[in-house]
N, C-alpha and C. Protein backbone atom coordinates (compact mmCIF):
# COMPACT_ATOMS: atom_id res chain seq x y z
N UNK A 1 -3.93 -0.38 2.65
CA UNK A 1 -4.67 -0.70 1.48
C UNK A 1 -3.95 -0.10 0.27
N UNK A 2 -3.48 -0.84 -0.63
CA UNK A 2 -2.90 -0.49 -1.58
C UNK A 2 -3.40 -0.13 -2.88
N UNK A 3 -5.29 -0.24 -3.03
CA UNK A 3 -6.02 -0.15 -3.92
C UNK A 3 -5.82 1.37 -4.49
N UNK A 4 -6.07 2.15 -6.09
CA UNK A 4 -6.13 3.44 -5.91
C UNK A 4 -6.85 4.41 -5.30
N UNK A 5 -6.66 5.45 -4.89
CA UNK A 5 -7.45 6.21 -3.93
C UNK A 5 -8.15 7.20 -5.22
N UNK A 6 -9.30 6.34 -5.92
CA UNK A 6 -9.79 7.04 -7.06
C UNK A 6 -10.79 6.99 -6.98
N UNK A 7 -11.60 8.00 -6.49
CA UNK A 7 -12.95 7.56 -5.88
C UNK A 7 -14.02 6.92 -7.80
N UNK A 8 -14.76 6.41 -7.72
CA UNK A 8 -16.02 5.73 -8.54
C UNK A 8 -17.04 6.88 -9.18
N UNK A 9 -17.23 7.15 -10.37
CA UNK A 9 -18.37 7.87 -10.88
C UNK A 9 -19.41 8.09 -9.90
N UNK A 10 -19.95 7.19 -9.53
CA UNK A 10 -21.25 6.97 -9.10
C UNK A 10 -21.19 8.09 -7.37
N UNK A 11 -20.59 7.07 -6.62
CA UNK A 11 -20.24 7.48 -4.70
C UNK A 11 -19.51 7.75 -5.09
N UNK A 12 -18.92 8.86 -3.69
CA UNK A 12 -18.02 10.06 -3.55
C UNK A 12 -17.36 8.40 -2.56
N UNK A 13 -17.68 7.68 -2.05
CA UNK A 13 -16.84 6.63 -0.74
C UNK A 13 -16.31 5.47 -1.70
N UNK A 14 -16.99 5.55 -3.06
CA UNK A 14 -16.23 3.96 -3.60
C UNK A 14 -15.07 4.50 -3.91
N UNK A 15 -14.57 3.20 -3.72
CA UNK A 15 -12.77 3.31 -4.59
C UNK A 15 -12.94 2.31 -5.44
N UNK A 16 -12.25 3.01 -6.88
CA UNK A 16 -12.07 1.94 -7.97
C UNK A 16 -10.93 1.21 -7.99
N UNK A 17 -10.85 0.00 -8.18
CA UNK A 17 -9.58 -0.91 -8.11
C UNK A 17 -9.27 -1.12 -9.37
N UNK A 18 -10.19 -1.34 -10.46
CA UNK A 18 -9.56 -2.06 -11.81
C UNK A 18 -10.91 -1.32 -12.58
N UNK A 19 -10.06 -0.67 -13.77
CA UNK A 19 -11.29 0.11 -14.78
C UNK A 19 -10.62 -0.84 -16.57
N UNK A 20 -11.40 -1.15 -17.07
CA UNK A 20 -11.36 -1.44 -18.28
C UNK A 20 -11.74 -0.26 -19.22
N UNK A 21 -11.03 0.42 -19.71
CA UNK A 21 -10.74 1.66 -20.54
C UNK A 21 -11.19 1.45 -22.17
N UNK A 22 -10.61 -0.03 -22.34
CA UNK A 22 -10.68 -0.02 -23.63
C UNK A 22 -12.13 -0.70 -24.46
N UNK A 23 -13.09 -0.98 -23.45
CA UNK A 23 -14.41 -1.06 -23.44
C UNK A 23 -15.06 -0.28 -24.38
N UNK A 24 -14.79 1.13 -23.55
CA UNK A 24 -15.30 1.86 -24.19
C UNK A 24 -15.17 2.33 -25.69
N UNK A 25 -13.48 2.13 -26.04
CA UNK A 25 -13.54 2.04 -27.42
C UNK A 25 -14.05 1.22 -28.50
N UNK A 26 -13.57 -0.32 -27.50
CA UNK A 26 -14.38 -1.74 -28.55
C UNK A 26 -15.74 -1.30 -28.67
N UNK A 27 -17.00 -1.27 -27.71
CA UNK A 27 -18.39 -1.60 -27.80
C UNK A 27 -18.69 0.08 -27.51
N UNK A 28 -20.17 0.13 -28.07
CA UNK A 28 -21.35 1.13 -27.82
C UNK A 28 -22.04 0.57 -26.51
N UNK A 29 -21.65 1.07 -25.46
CA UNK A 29 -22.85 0.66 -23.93
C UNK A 29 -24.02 1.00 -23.96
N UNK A 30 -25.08 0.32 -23.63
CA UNK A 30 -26.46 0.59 -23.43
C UNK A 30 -26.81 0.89 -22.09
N UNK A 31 -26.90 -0.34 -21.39
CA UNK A 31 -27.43 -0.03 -19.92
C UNK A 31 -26.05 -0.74 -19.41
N UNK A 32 -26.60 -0.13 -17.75
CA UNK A 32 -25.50 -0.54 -17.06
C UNK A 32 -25.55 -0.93 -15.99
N UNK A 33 -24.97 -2.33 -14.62
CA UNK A 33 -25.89 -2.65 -13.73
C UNK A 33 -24.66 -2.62 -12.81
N UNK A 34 -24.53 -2.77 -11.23
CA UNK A 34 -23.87 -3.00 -10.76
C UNK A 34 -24.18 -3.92 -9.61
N UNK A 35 -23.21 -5.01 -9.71
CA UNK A 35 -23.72 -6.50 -9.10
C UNK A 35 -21.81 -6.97 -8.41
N UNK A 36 -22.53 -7.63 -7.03
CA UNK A 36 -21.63 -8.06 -6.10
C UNK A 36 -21.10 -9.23 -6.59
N UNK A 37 -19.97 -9.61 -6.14
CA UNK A 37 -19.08 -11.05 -6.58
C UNK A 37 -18.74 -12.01 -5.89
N UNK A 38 -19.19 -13.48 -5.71
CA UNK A 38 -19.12 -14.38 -4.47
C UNK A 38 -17.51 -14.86 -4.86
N UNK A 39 -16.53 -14.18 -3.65
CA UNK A 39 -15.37 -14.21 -3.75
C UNK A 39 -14.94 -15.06 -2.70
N UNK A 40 -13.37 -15.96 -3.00
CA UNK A 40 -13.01 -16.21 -1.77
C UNK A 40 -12.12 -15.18 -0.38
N UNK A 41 -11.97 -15.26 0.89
CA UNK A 41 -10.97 -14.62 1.21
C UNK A 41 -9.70 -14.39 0.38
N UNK A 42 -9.36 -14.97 0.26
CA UNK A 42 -7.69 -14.17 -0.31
C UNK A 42 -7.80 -13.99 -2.20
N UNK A 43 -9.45 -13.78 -2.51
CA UNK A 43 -9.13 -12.68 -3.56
C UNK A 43 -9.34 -11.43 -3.24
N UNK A 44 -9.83 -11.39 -2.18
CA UNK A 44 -10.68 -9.98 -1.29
C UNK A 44 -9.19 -9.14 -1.38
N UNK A 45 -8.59 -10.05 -0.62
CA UNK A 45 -7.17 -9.24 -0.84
C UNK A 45 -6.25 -9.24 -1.62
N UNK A 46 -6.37 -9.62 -2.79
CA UNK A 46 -5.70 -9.60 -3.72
C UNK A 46 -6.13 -8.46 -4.46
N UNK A 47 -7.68 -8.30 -4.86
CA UNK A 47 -8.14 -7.34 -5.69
C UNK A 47 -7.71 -5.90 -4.40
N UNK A 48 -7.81 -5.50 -2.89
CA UNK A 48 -7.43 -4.96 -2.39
C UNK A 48 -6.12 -4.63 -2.59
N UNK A 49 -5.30 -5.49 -3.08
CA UNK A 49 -3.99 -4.74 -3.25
C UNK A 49 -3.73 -4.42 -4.56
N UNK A 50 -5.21 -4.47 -5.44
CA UNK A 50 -4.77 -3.93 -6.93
C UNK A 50 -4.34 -5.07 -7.77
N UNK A 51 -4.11 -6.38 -7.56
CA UNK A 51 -3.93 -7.36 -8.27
C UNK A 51 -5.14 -8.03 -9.22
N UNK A 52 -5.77 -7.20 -10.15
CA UNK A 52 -6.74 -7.93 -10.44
C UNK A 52 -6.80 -7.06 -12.31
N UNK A 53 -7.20 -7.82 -13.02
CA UNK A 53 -6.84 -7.42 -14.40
C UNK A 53 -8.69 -7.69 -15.04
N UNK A 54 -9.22 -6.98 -15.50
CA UNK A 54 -10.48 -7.45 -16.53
C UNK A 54 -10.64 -7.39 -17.94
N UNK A 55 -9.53 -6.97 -18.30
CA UNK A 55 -9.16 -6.62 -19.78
C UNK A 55 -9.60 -7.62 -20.43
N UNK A 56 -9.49 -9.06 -20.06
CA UNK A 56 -10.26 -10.44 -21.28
C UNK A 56 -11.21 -10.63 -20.70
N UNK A 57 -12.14 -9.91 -19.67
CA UNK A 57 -13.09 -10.69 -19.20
C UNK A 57 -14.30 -10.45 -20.06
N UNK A 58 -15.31 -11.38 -19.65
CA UNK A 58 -16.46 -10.82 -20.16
C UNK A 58 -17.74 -11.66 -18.83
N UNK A 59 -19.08 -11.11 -19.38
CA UNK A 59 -19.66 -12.02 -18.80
C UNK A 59 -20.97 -13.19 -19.15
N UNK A 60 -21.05 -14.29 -18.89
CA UNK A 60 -21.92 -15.18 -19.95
C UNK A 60 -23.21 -15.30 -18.75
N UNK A 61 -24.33 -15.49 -18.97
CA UNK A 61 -25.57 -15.94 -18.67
C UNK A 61 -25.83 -17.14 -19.28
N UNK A 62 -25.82 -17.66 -17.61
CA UNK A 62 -26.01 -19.47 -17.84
C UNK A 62 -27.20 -19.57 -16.55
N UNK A 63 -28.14 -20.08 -16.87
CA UNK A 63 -29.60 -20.66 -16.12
C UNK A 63 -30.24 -19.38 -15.36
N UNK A 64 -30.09 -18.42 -16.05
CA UNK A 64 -30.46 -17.30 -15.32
C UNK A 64 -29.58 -16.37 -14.39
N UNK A 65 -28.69 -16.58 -14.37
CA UNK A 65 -27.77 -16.59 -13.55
C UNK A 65 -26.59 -15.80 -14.46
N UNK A 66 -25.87 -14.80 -13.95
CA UNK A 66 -24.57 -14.36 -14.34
C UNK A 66 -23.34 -14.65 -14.02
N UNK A 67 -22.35 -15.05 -14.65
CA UNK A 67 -20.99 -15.29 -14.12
C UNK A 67 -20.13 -14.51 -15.26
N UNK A 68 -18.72 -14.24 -14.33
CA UNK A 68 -17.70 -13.85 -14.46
C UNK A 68 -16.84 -14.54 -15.22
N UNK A 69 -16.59 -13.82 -16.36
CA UNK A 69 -15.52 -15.61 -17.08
C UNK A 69 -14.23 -14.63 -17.40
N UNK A 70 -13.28 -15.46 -17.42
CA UNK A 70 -11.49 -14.70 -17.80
C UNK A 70 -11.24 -13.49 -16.86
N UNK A 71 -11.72 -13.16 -15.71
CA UNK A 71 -11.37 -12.44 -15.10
C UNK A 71 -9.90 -12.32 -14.34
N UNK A 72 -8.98 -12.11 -14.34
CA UNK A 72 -7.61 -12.76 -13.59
C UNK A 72 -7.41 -12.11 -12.22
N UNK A 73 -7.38 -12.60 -11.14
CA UNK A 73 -7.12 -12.69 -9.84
C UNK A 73 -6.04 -12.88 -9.51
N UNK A 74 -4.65 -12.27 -9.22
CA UNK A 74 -3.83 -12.62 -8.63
C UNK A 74 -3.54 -13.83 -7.67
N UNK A 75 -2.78 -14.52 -7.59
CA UNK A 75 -3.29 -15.41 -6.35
C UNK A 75 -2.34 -14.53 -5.02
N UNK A 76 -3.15 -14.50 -3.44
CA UNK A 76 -2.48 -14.57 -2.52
C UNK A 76 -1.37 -14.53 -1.81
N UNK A 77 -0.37 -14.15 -1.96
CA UNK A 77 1.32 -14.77 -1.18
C UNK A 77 0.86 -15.45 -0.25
N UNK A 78 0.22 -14.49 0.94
CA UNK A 78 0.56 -15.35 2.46
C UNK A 78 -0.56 -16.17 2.71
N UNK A 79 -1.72 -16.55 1.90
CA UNK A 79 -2.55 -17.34 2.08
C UNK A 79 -2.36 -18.79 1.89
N UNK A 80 -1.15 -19.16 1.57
CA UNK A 80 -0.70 -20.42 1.34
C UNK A 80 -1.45 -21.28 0.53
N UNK A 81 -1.79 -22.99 1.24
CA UNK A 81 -2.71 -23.70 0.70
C UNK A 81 -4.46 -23.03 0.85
N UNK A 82 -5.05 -22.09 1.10
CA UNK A 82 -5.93 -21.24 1.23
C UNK A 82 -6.15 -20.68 -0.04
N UNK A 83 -5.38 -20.65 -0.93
CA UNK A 83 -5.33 -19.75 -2.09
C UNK A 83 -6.15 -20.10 -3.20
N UNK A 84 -6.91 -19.05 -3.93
CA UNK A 84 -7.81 -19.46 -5.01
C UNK A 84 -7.05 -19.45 -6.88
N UNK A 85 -7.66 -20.13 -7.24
CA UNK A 85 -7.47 -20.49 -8.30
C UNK A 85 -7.58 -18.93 -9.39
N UNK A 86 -6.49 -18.16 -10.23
CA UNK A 86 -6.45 -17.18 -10.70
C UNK A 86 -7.58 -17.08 -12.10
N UNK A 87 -7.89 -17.75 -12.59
CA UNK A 87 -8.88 -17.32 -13.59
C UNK A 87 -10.17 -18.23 -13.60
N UNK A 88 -11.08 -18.23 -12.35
CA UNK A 88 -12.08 -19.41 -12.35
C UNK A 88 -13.25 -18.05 -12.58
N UNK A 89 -14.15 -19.35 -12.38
CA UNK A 89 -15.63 -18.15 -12.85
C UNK A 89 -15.99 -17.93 -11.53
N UNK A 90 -16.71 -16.53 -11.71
CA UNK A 90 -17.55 -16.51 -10.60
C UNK A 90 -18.88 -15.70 -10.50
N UNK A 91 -19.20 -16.09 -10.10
CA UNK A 91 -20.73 -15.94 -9.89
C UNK A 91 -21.26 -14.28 -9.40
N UNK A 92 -21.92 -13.33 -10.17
CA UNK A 92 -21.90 -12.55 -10.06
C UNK A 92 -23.52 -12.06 -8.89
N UNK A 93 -23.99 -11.56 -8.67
CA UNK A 93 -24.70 -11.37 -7.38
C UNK A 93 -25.81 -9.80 -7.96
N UNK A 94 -27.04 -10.23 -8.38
CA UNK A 94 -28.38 -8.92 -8.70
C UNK A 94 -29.60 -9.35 -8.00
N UNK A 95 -30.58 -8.52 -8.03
CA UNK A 95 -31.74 -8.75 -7.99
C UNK A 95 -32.61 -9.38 -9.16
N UNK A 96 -33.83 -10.50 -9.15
CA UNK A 96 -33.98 -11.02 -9.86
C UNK A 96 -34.56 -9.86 -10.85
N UNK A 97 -35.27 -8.81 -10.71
CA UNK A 97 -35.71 -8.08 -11.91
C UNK A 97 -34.50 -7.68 -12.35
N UNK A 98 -33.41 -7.71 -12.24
CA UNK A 98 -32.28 -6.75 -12.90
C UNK A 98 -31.79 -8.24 -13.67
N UNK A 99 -31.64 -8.90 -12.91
CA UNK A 99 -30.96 -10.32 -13.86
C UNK A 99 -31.97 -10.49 -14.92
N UNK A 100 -33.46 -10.76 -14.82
CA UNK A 100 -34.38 -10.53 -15.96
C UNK A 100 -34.14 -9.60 -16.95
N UNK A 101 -34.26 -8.26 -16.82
CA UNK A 101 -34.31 -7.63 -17.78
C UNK A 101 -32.59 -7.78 -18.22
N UNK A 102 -31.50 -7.99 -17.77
CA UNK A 102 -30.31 -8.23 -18.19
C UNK A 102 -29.98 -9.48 -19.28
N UNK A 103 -30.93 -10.44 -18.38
CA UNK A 103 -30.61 -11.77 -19.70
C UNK A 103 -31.41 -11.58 -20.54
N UNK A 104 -32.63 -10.96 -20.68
CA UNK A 104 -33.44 -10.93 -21.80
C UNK A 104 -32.85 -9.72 -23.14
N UNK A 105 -32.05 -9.11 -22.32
CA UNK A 105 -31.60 -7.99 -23.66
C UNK A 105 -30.21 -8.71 -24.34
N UNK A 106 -29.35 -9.45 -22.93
CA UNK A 106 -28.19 -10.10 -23.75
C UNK A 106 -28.54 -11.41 -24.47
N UNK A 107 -29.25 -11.99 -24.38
CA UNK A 107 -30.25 -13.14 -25.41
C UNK A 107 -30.47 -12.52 -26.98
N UNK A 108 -30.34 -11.15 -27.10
CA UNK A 108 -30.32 -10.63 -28.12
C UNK A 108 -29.24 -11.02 -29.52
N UNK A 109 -29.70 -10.51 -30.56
CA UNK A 109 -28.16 -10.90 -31.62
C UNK A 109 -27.17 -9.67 -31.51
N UNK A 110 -26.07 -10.32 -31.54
CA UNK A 110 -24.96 -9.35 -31.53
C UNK A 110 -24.64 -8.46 -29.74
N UNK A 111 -25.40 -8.93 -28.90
CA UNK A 111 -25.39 -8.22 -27.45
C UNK A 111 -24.18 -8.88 -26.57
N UNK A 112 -23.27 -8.44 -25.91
CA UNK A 112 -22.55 -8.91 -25.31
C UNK A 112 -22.64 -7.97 -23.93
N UNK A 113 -22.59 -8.91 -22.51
CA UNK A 113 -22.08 -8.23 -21.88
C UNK A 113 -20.74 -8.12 -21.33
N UNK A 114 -20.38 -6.89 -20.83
CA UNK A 114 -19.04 -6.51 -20.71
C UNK A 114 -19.03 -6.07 -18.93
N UNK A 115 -17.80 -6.19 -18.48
CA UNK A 115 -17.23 -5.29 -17.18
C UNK A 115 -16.43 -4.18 -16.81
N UNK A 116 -16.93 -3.13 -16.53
CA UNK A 116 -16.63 -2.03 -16.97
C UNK A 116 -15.52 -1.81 -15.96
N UNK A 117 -15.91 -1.96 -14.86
CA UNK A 117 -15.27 -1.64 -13.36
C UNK A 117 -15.44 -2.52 -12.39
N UNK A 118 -14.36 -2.53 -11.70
CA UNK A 118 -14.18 -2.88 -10.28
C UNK A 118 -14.07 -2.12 -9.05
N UNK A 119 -14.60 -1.88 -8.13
CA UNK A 119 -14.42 -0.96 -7.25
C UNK A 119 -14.71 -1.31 -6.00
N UNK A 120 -14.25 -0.92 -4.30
CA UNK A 120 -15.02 -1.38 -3.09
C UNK A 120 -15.86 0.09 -2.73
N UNK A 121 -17.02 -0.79 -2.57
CA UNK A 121 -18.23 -0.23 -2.11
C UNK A 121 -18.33 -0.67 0.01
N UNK A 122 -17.97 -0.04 0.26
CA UNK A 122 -18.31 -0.10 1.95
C UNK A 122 -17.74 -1.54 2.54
N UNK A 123 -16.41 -1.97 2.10
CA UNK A 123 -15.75 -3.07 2.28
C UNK A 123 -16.10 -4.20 1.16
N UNK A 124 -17.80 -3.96 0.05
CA UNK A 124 -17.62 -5.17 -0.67
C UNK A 124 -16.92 -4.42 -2.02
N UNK A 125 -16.54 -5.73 -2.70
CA UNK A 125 -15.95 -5.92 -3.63
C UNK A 125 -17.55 -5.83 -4.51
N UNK A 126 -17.51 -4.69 -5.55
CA UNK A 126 -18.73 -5.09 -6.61
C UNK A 126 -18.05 -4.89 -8.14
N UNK A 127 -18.87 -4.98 -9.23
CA UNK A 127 -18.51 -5.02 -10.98
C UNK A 127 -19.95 -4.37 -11.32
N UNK A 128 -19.32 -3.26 -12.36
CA UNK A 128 -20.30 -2.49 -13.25
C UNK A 128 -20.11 -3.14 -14.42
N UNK A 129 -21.01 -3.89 -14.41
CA UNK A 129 -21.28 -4.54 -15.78
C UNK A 129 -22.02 -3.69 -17.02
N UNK A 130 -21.99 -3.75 -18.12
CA UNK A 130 -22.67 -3.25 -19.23
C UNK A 130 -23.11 -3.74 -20.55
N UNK A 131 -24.22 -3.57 -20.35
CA UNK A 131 -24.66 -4.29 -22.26
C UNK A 131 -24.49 -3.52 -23.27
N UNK A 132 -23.81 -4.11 -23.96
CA UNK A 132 -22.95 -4.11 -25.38
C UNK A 132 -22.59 -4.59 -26.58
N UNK A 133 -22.61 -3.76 -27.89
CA UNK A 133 -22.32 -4.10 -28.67
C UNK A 133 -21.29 -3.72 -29.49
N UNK A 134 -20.45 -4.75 -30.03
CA UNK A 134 -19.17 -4.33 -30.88
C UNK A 134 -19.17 -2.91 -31.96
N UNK A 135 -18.16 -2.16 -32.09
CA UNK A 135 -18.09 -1.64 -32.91
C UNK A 135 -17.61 -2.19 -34.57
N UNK A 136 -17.84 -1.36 -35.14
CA UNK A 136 -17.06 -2.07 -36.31
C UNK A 136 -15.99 -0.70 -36.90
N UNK A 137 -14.49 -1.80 -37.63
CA UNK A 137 -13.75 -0.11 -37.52
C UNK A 137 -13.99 1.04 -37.95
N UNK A 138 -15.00 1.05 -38.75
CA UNK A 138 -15.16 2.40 -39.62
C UNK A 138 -15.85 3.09 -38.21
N UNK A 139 -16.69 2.77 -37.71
CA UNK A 139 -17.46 3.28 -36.65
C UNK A 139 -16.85 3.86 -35.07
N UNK A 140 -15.00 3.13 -35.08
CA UNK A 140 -14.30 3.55 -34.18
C UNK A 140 -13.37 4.58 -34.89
N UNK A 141 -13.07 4.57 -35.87
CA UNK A 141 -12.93 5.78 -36.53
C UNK A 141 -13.35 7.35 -36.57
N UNK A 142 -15.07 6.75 -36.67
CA UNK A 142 -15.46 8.26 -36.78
C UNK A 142 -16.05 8.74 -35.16
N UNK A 143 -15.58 7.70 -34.36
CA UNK A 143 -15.93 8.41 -32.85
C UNK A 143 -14.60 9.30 -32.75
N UNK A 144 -13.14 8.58 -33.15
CA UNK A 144 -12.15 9.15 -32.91
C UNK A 144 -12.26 10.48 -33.48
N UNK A 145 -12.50 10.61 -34.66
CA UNK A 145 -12.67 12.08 -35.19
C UNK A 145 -13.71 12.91 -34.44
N UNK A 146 -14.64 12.43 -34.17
CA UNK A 146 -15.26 13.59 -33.13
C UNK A 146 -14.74 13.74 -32.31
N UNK A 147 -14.33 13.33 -31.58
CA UNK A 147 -13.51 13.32 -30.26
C UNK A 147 -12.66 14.22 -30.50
N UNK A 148 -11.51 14.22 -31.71
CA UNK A 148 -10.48 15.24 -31.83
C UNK A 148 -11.03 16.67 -32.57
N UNK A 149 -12.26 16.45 -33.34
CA UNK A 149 -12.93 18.08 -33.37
C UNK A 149 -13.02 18.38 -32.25
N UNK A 150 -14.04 17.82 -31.23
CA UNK A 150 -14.24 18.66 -29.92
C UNK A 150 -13.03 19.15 -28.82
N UNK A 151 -12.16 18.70 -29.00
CA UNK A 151 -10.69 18.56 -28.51
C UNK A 151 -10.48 20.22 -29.17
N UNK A 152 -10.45 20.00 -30.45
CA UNK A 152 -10.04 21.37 -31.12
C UNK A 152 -10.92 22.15 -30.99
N UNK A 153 -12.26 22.35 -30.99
CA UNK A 153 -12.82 23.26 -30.58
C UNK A 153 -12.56 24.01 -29.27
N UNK A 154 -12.46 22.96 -28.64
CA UNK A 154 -12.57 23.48 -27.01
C UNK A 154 -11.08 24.65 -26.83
N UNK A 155 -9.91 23.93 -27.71
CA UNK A 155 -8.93 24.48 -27.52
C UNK A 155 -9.22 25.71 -27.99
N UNK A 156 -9.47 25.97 -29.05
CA UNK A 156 -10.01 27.41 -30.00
C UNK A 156 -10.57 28.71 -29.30
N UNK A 157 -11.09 27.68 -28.45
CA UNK A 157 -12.49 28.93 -27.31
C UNK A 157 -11.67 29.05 -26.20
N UNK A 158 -10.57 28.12 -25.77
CA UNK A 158 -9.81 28.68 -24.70
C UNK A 158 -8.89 29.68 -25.33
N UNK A 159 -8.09 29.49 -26.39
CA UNK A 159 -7.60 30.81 -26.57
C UNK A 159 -7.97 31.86 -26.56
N UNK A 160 -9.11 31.78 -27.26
CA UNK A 160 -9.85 32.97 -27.62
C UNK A 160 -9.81 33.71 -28.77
């Protein structure tokens, strides 16, 4: 298995395969859900060997229902004519109260949801999705400056 051996916030047993980093700088997260992905075989192993990118993805709510859009999937080598198509949608996998309260907050103005992570959970493949809203630059600005006070503080108190 060529995935990183980086275990997941959450379980000490998940391994994360693909983290979107820069999430966190674009949007302010609210809540956060984590939902399974109706995959074919040979993306199973594709995202297993780390071939899998979420950096353009996002996700849209259509009939109640969540899907995966711009996600990129490597395709396969040895799966031949078996092989799936690298940027199709796919259908993301909750319980109906979580899809409820999920589409009713992203129905909102200005709410987007986002994918935070990829990781295997006990052989499945799941996505930490999150509701979100854009920053604007002045507002990624002054996170950056806190960030580098507390940086300097911390350093200050380690010297002593």
């Amino acid at each position: 298995m060529a995935a990183k051996a980086k275990p997941a916030d959450d379980k000490p047993n998940d391994i994360s395969v693909c983290r979107n980093r820069r999430v966190r700088h674009e949007y302010e997260l609210f809540d956060e859900l984590d939902c399974g992905v109706v995959l074919m075989g040979s993306e199973v192993k594709s995202i297993r060997a780390g071939k899998i990118s979420i950096e353009e993805a996002w996700v849209r709510v259509q009939e109640g229902e969540l899907f995966l859009v711009g996600c990129d999937i490597a395709e396969y080598p040895q799966a031949s004519w078996l092989n799936h198509e690298a940027k199709r949608v796919r259908k993301l996998l909750a319980h109906k109260r979580e899809l409820k309260k999920f589409c009713g907050k992203a129905s909102e103005r200005s709410i987007t949801i986002v994918p935070l992570e990829i990781y295997l959970s006990r052989g499945y493949v799941k996505v930490k999705i999150a509701l979100a809203k854009g920053r604007k630059m002045h507002d990624k600005r002054e996170k950056l400056k806190a960030q580098d006070a507390r940086r300097e503080i911390r350093q200050v108190t380690r010297r002593g």
